[in-house]
C-alpha atoms as a PDB file:
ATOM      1  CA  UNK A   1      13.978  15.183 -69.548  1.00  0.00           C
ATOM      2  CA  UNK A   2      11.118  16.082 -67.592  1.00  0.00           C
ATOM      3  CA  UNK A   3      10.056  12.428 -66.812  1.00  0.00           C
ATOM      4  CA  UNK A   4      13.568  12.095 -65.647  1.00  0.00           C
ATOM      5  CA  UNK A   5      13.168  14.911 -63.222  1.00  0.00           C
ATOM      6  CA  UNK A   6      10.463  13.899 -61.970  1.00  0.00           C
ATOM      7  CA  UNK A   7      11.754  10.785 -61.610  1.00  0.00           C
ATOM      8  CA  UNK A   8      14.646  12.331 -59.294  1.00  0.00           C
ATOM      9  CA  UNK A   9      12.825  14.559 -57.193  1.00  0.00           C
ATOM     10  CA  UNK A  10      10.608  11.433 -56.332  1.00  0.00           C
ATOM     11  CA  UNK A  11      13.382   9.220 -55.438  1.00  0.00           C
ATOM     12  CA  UNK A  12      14.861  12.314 -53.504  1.00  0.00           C
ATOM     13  CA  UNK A  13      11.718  12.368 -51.358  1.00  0.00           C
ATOM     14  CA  UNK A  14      11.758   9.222 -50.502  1.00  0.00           C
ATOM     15  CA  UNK A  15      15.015   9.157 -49.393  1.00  0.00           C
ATOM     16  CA  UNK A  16      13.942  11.910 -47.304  1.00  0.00           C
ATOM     17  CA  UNK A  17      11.369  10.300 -45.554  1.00  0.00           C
ATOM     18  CA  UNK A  18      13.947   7.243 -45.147  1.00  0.00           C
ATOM     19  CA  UNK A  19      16.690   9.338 -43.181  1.00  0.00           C
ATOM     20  CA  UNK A  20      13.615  11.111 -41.513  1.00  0.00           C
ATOM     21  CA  UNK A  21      12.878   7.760 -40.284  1.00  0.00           C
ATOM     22  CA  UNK A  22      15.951   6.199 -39.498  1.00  0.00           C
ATOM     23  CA  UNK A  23      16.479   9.446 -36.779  1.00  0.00           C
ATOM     24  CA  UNK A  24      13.419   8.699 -35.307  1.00  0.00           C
ATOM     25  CA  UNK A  25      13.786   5.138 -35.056  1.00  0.00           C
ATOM     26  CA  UNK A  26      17.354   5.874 -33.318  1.00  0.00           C
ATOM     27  CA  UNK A  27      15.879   8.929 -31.106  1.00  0.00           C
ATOM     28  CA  UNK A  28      12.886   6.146 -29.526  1.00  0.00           C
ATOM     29  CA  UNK A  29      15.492   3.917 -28.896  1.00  0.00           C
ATOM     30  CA  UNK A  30      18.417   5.421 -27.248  1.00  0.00           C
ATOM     31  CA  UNK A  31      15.174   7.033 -25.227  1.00  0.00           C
ATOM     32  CA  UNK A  32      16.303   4.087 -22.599  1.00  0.00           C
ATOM     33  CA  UNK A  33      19.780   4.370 -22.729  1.00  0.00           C
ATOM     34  CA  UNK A  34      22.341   5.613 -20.816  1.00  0.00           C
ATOM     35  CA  UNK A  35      23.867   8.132 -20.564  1.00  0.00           C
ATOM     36  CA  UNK A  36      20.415  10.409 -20.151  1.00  0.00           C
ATOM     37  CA  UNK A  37      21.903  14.352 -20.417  1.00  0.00           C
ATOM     38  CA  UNK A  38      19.446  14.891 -17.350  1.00  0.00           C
ATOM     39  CA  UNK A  39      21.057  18.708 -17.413  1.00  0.00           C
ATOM     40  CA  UNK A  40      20.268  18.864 -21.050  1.00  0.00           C
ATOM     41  CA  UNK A  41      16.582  17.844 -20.884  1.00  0.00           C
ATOM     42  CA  UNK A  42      15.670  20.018 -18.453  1.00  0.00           C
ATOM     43  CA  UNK A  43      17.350  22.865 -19.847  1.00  0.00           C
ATOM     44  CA  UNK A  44      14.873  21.642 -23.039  1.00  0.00           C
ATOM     45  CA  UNK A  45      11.969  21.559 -20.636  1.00  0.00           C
ATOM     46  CA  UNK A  46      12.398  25.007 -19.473  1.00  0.00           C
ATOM     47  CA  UNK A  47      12.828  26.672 -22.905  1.00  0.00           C
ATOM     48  CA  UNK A  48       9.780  24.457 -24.583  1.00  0.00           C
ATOM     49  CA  UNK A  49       7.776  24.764 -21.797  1.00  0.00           C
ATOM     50  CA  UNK A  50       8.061  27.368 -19.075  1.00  0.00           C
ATOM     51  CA  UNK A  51       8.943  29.739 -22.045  1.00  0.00           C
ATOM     52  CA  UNK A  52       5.911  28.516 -24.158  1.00  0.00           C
ATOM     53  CA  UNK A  53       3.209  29.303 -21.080  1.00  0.00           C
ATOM     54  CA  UNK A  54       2.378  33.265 -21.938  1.00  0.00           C
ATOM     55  CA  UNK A  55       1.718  32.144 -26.039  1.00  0.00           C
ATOM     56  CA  UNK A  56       0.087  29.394 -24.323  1.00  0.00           C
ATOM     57  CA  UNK A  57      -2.616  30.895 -22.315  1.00  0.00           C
ATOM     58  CA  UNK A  58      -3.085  33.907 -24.936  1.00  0.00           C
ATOM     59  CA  UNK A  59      -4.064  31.473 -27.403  1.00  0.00           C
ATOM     60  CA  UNK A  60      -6.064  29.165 -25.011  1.00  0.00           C
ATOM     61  CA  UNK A  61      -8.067  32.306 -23.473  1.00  0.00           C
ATOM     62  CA  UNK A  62      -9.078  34.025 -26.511  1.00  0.00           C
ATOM     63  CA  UNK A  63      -9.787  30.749 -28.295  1.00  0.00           C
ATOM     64  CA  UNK A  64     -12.438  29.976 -25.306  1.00  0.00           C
ATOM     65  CA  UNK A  65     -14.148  33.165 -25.413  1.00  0.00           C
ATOM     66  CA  UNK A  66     -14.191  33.453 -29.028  1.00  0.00           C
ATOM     67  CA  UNK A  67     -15.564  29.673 -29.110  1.00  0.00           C
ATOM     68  CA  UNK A  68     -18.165  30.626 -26.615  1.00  0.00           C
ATOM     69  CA  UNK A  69     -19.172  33.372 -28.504  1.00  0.00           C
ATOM     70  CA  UNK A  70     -19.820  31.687 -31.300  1.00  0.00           C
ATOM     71  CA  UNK A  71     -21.732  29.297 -29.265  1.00  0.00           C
ATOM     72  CA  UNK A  72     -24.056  31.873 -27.619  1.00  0.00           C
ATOM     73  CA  UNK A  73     -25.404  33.259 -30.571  1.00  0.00           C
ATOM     74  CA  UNK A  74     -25.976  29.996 -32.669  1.00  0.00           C
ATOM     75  CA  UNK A  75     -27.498  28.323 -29.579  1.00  0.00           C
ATOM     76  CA  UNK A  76     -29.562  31.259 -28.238  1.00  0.00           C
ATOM     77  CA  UNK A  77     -32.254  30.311 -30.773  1.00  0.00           C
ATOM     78  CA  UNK A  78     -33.083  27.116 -29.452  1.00  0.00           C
ATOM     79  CA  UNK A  79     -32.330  28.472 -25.559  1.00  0.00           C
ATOM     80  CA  UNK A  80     -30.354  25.897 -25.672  1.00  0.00           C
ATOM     81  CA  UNK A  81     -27.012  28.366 -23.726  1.00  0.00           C
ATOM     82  CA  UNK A  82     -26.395  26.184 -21.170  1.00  0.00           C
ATOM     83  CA  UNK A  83     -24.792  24.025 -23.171  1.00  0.00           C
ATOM     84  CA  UNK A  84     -22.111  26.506 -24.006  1.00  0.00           C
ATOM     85  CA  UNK A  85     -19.636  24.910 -21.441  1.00  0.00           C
ATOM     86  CA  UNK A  86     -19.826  21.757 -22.762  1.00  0.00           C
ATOM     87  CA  UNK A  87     -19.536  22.580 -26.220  1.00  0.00           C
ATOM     88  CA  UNK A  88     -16.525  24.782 -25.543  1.00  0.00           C
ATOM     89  CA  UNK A  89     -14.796  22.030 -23.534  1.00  0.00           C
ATOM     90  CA  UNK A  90     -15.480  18.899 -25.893  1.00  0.00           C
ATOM     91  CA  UNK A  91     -14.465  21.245 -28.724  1.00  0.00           C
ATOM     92  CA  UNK A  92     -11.251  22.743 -27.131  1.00  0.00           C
ATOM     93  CA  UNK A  93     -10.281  19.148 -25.490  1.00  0.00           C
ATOM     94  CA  UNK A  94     -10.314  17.347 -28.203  1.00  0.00           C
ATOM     95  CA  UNK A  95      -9.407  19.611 -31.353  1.00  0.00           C
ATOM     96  CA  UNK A  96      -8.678  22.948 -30.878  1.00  0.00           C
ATOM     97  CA  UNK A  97      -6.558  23.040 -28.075  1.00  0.00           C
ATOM     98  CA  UNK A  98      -3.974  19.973 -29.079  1.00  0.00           C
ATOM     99  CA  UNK A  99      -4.123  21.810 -32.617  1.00  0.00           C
ATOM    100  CA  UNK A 100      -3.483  25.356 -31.780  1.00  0.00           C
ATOM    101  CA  UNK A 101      -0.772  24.443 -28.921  1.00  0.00           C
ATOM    102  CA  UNK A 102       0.959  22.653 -31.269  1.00  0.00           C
ATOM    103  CA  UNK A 103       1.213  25.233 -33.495  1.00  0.00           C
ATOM    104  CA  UNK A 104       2.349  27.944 -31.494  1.00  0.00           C
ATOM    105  CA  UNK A 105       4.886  25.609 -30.422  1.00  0.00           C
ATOM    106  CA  UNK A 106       5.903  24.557 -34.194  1.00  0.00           C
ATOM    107  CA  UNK A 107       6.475  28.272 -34.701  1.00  0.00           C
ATOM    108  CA  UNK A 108       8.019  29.275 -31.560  1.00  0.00           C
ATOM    109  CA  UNK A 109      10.087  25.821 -30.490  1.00  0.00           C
ATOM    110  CA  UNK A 110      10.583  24.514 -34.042  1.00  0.00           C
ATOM    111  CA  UNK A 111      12.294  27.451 -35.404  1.00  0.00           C
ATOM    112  CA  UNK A 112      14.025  28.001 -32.572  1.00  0.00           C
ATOM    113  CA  UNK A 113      15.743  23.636 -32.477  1.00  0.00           C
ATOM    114  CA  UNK A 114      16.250  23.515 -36.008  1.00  0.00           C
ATOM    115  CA  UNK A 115      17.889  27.513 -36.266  1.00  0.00           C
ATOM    116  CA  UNK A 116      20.138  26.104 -33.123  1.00  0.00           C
ATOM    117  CA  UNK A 117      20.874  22.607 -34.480  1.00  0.00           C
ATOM    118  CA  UNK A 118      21.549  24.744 -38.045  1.00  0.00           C
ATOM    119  CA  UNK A 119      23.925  26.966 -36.512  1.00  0.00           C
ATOM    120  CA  UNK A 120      25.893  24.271 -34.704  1.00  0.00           C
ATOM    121  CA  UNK A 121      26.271  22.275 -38.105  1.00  0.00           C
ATOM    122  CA  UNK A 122      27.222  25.267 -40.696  1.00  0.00           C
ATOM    123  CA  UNK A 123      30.094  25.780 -37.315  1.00  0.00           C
ATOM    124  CA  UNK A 124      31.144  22.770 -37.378  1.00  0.00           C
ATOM    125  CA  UNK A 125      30.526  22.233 -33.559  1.00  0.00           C
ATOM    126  CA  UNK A 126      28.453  18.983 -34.367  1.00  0.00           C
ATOM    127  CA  UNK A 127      31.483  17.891 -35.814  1.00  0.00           C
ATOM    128  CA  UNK A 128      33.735  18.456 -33.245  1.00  0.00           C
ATOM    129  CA  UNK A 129      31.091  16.543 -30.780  1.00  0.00           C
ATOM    130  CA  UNK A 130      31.028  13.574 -33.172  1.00  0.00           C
ATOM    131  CA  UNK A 131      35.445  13.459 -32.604  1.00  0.00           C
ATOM    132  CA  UNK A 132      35.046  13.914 -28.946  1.00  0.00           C
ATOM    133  CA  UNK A 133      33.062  10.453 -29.588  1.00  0.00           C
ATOM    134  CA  UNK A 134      29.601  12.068 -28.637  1.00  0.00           C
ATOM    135  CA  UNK A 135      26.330  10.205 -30.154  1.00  0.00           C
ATOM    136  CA  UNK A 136      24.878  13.347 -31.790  1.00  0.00           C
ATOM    137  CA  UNK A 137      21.446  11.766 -31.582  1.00  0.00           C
ATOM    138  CA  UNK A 138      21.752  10.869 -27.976  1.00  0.00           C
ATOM    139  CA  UNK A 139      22.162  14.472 -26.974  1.00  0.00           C
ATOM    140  CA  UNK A 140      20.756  16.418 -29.278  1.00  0.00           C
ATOM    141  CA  UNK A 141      17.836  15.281 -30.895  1.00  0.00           C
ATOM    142  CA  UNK A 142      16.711  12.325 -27.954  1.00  0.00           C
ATOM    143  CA  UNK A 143      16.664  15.083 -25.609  1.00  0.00           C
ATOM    144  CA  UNK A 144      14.765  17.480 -27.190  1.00  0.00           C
ATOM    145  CA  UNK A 145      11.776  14.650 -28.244  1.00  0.00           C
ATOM    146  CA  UNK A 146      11.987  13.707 -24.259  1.00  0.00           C
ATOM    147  CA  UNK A 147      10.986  17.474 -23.616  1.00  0.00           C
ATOM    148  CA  UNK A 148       8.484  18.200 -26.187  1.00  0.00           C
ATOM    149  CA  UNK A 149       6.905  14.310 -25.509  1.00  0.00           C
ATOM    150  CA  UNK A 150       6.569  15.828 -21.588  1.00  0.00           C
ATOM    151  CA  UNK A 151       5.562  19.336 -22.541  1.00  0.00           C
ATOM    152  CA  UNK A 152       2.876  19.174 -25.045  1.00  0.00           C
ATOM    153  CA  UNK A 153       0.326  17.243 -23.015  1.00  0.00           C
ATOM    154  CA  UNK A 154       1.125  19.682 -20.260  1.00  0.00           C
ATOM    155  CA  UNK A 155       0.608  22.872 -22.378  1.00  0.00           C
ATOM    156  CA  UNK A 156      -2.348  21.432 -24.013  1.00  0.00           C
ATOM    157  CA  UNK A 157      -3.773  20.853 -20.468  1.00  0.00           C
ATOM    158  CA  UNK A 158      -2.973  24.528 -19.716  1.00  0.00           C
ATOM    159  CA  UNK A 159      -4.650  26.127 -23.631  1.00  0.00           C
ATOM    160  CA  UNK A 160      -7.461  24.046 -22.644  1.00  0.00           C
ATOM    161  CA  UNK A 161      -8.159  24.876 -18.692  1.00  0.00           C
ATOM    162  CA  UNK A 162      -7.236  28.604 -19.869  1.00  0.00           C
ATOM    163  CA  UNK A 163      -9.915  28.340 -22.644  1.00  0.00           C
ATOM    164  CA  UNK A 164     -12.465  26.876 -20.635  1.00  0.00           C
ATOM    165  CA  UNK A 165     -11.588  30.591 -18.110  1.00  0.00           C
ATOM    166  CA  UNK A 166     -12.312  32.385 -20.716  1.00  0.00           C
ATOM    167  CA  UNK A 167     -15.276  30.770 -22.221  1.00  0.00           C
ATOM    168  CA  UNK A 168     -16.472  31.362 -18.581  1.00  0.00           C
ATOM    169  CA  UNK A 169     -16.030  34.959 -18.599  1.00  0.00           C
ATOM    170  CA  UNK A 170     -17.325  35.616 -21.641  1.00  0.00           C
ATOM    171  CA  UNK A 171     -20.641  33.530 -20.874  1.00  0.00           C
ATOM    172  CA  UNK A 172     -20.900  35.316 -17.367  1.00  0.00           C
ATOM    173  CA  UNK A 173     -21.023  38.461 -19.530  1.00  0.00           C
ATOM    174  CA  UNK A 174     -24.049  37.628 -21.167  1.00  0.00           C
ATOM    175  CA  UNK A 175     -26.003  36.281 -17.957  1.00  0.00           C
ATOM    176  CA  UNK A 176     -25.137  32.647 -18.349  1.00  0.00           C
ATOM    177  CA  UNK A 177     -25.622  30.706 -14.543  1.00  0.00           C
ATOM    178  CA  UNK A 178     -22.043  29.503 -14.146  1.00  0.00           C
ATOM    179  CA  UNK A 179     -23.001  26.203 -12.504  1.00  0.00           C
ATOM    180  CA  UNK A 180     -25.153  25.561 -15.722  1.00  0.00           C
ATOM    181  CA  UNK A 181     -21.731  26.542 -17.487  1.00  0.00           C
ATOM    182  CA  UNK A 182     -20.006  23.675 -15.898  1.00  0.00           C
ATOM    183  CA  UNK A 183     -22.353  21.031 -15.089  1.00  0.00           C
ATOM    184  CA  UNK A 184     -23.142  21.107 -19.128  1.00  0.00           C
ATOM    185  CA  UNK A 185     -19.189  20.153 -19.428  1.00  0.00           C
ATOM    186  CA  UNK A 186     -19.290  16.187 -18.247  1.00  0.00           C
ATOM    187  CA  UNK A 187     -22.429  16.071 -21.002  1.00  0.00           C
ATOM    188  CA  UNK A 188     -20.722  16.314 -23.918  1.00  0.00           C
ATOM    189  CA  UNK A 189     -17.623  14.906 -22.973  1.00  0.00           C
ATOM    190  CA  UNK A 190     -16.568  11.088 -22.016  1.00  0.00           C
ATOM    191  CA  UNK A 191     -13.314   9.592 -20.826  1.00  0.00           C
ATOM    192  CA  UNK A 192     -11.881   9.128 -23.680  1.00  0.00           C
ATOM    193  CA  UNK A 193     -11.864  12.443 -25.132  1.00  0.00           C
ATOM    194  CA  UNK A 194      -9.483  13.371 -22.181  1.00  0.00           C
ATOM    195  CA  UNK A 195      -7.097  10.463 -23.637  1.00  0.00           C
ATOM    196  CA  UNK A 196      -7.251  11.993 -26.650  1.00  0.00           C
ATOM    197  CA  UNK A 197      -6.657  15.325 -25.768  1.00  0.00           C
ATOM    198  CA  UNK A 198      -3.400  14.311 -24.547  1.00  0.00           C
ATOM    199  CA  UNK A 199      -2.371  11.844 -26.919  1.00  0.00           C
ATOM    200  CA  UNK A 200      -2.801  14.197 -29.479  1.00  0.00           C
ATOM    201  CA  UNK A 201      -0.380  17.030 -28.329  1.00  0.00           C
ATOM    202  CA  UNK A 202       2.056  14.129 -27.222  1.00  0.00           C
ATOM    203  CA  UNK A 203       1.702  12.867 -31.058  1.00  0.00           C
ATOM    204  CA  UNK A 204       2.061  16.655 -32.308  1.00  0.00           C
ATOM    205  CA  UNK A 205       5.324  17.111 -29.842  1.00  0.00           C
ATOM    206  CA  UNK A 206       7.411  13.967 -31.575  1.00  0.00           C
ATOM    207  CA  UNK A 207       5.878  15.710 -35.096  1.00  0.00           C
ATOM    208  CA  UNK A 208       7.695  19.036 -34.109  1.00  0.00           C
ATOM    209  CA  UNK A 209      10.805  17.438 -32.759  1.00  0.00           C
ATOM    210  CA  UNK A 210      11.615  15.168 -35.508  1.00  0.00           C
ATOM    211  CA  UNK A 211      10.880  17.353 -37.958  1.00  0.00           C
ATOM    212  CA  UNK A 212      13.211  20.226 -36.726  1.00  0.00           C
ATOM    213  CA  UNK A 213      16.181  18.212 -35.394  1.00  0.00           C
ATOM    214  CA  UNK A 214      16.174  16.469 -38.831  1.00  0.00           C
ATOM    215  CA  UNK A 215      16.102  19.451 -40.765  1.00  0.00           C
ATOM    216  CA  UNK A 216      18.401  21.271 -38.383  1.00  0.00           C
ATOM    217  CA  UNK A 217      20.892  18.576 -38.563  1.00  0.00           C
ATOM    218  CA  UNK A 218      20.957  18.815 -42.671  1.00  0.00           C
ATOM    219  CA  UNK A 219      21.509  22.352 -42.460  1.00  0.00           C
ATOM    220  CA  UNK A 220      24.135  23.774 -45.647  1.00  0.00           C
ATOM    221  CA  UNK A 221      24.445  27.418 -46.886  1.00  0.00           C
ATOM    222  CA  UNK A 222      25.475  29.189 -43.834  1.00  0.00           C
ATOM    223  CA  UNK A 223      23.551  31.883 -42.494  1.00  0.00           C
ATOM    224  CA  UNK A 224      20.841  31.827 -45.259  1.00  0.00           C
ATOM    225  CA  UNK A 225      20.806  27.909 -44.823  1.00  0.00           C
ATOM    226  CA  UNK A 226      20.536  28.274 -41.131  1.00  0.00           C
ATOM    227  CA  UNK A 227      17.170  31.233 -41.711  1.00  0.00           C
ATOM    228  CA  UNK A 228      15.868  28.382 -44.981  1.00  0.00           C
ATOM    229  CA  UNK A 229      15.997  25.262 -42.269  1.00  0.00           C
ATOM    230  CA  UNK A 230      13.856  27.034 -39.790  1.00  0.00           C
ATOM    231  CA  UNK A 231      11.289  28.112 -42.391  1.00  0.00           C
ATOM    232  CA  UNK A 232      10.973  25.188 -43.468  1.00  0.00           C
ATOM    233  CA  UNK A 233      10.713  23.167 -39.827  1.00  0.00           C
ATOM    234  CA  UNK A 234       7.547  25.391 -39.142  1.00  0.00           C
ATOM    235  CA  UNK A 235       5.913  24.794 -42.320  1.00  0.00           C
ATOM    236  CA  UNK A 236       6.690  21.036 -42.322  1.00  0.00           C
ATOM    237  CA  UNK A 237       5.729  20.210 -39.020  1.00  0.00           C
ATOM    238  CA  UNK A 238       2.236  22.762 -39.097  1.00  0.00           C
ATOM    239  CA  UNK A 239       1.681  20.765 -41.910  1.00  0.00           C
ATOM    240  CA  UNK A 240       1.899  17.368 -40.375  1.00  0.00           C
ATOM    241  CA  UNK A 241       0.081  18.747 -37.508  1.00  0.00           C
ATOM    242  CA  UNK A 242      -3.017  18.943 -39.116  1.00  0.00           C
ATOM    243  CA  UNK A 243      -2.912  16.174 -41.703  1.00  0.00           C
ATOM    244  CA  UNK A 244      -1.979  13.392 -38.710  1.00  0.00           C
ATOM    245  CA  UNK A 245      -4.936  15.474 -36.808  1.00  0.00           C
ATOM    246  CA  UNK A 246      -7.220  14.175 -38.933  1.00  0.00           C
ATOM    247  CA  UNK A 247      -6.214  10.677 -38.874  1.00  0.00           C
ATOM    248  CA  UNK A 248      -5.671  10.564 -35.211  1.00  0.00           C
ATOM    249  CA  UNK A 249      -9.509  11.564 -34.948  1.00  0.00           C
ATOM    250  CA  UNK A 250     -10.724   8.919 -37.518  1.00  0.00           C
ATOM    251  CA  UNK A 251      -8.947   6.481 -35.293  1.00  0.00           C
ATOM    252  CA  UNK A 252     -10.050   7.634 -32.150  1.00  0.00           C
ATOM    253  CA  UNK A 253     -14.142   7.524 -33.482  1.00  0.00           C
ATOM    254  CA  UNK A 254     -13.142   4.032 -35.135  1.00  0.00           C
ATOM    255  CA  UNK A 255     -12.465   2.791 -31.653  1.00  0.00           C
ATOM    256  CA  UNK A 256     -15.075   5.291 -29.810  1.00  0.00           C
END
């Protein structure tokens, strides 16, 4: 009996991952399709990002002086502070600010699609689209990765410019010459670590979309099914955040 279990909760997760890919493999495509819903992207655009800015620049300003901080007092030793601008950019460009962005987005966006998607399938409005002859994926879900594709690079632009601010002010506090602050910035950092500090969020942002249109669009239970779906779009896609983090970086220093 057990074996047998086991047997059908691994054959259940597979099929899982097949559907999950089968929706993402229709959302790229229909990407260049007609019609676009240019009303319905942009209404996506403004909720994911103009809505995501203030959680943004929180996180990005007391991430820089906090990294900066840190930096001071383990590089004070060596009088090495001058460097504290560069580490504080190479560190926020290419980690911490695709990571964190992308998080505060999982929790704020991602509950927020699949609670929506949820509602509109436990109300049977996504069936009523799918009679009026509406592609479901073409609107709903193709939309929504268009906006969070366009939106995460932004915002992770924005957590890392804001973190860089704040690294400033926090290193002008303790005397630091802010043109040492940030000519020490193109030292540590090369060309490619601006690539992939917006690849990254851009790789996060399909992560998050996928992950809570598919699970909104399974939604069953009702109300407690709608509140179960979002949980479990955060967690899911937080989770994939930072596991595909780390393989994105191996590939980036395989190619470096």
């Amino acid at each position: 009996m057990p074996l047998k279990l086991a047997e059908n909760t691994l054959k259940l997760f597979f099929l899982e991952i097949q559907a999950l890919f089968a929706l993402t493999w229709r959302a790229l495509l229909n990407i260049f399709r007609h019609p676009f819903y240019y009303r319905e992207f942009t209404t996506q655009m403004d909720k994911i990002g103009v809505g995501s800015l203030f959680i943004i620049s929180l996180t990005g300003l007391f991430t820089g002086m906090v990294m900066a901080l840190q930096a001071l007092i383990q590089l004070k030793p060596f009088a090495a502070t001058s460097y504290v601008g560069g580490m504080v950019a190479v560190t926020m460009v290419k980690e911490l600010g695709p990571v964190l962005s992308a998080l505060m987005v999982s929790g704020r966006v991602g509950s927020a699609i699949s609670a929506e998607l949820g509602t509109m399938v436990v109300t049977e409005q996504v069936d009523a689209m799918r009679v009026e002859g509406t592609d479901i994926v073409k609107r709903l879900v193709t939309t929504r990765l268009k906006a969070l594709l366009v939106a995460m690079p932004l915002l992770a632009v924005v957590t890392d410019a804001i973190s860089l601010i704040g690294g400033y002010i926090m290193s002008f506090g303790y005397g630091i010459n802010p043109i040492m602050y940030w000519k020490s910035i193109p030292q540590f950092m090369v060309f490619q670590d601006l690539i992939e500090g917006v690849f990254k969020p851009a790789f996060f942002g399909g992560i998050i979309a996928m992950i809570s249109c598919y699970v909104g669009l399974n939604t069953s239970g009702g109300a407690a099914g709608v509140g179960n779906s979002a949980k479990r779009a955060v967690v899911l896609a937080s989770v994939l955040i930072l596991v595909s983090d780390f393989f994105l970086t191996k590939i980036f220093i395989v190619f470096r």
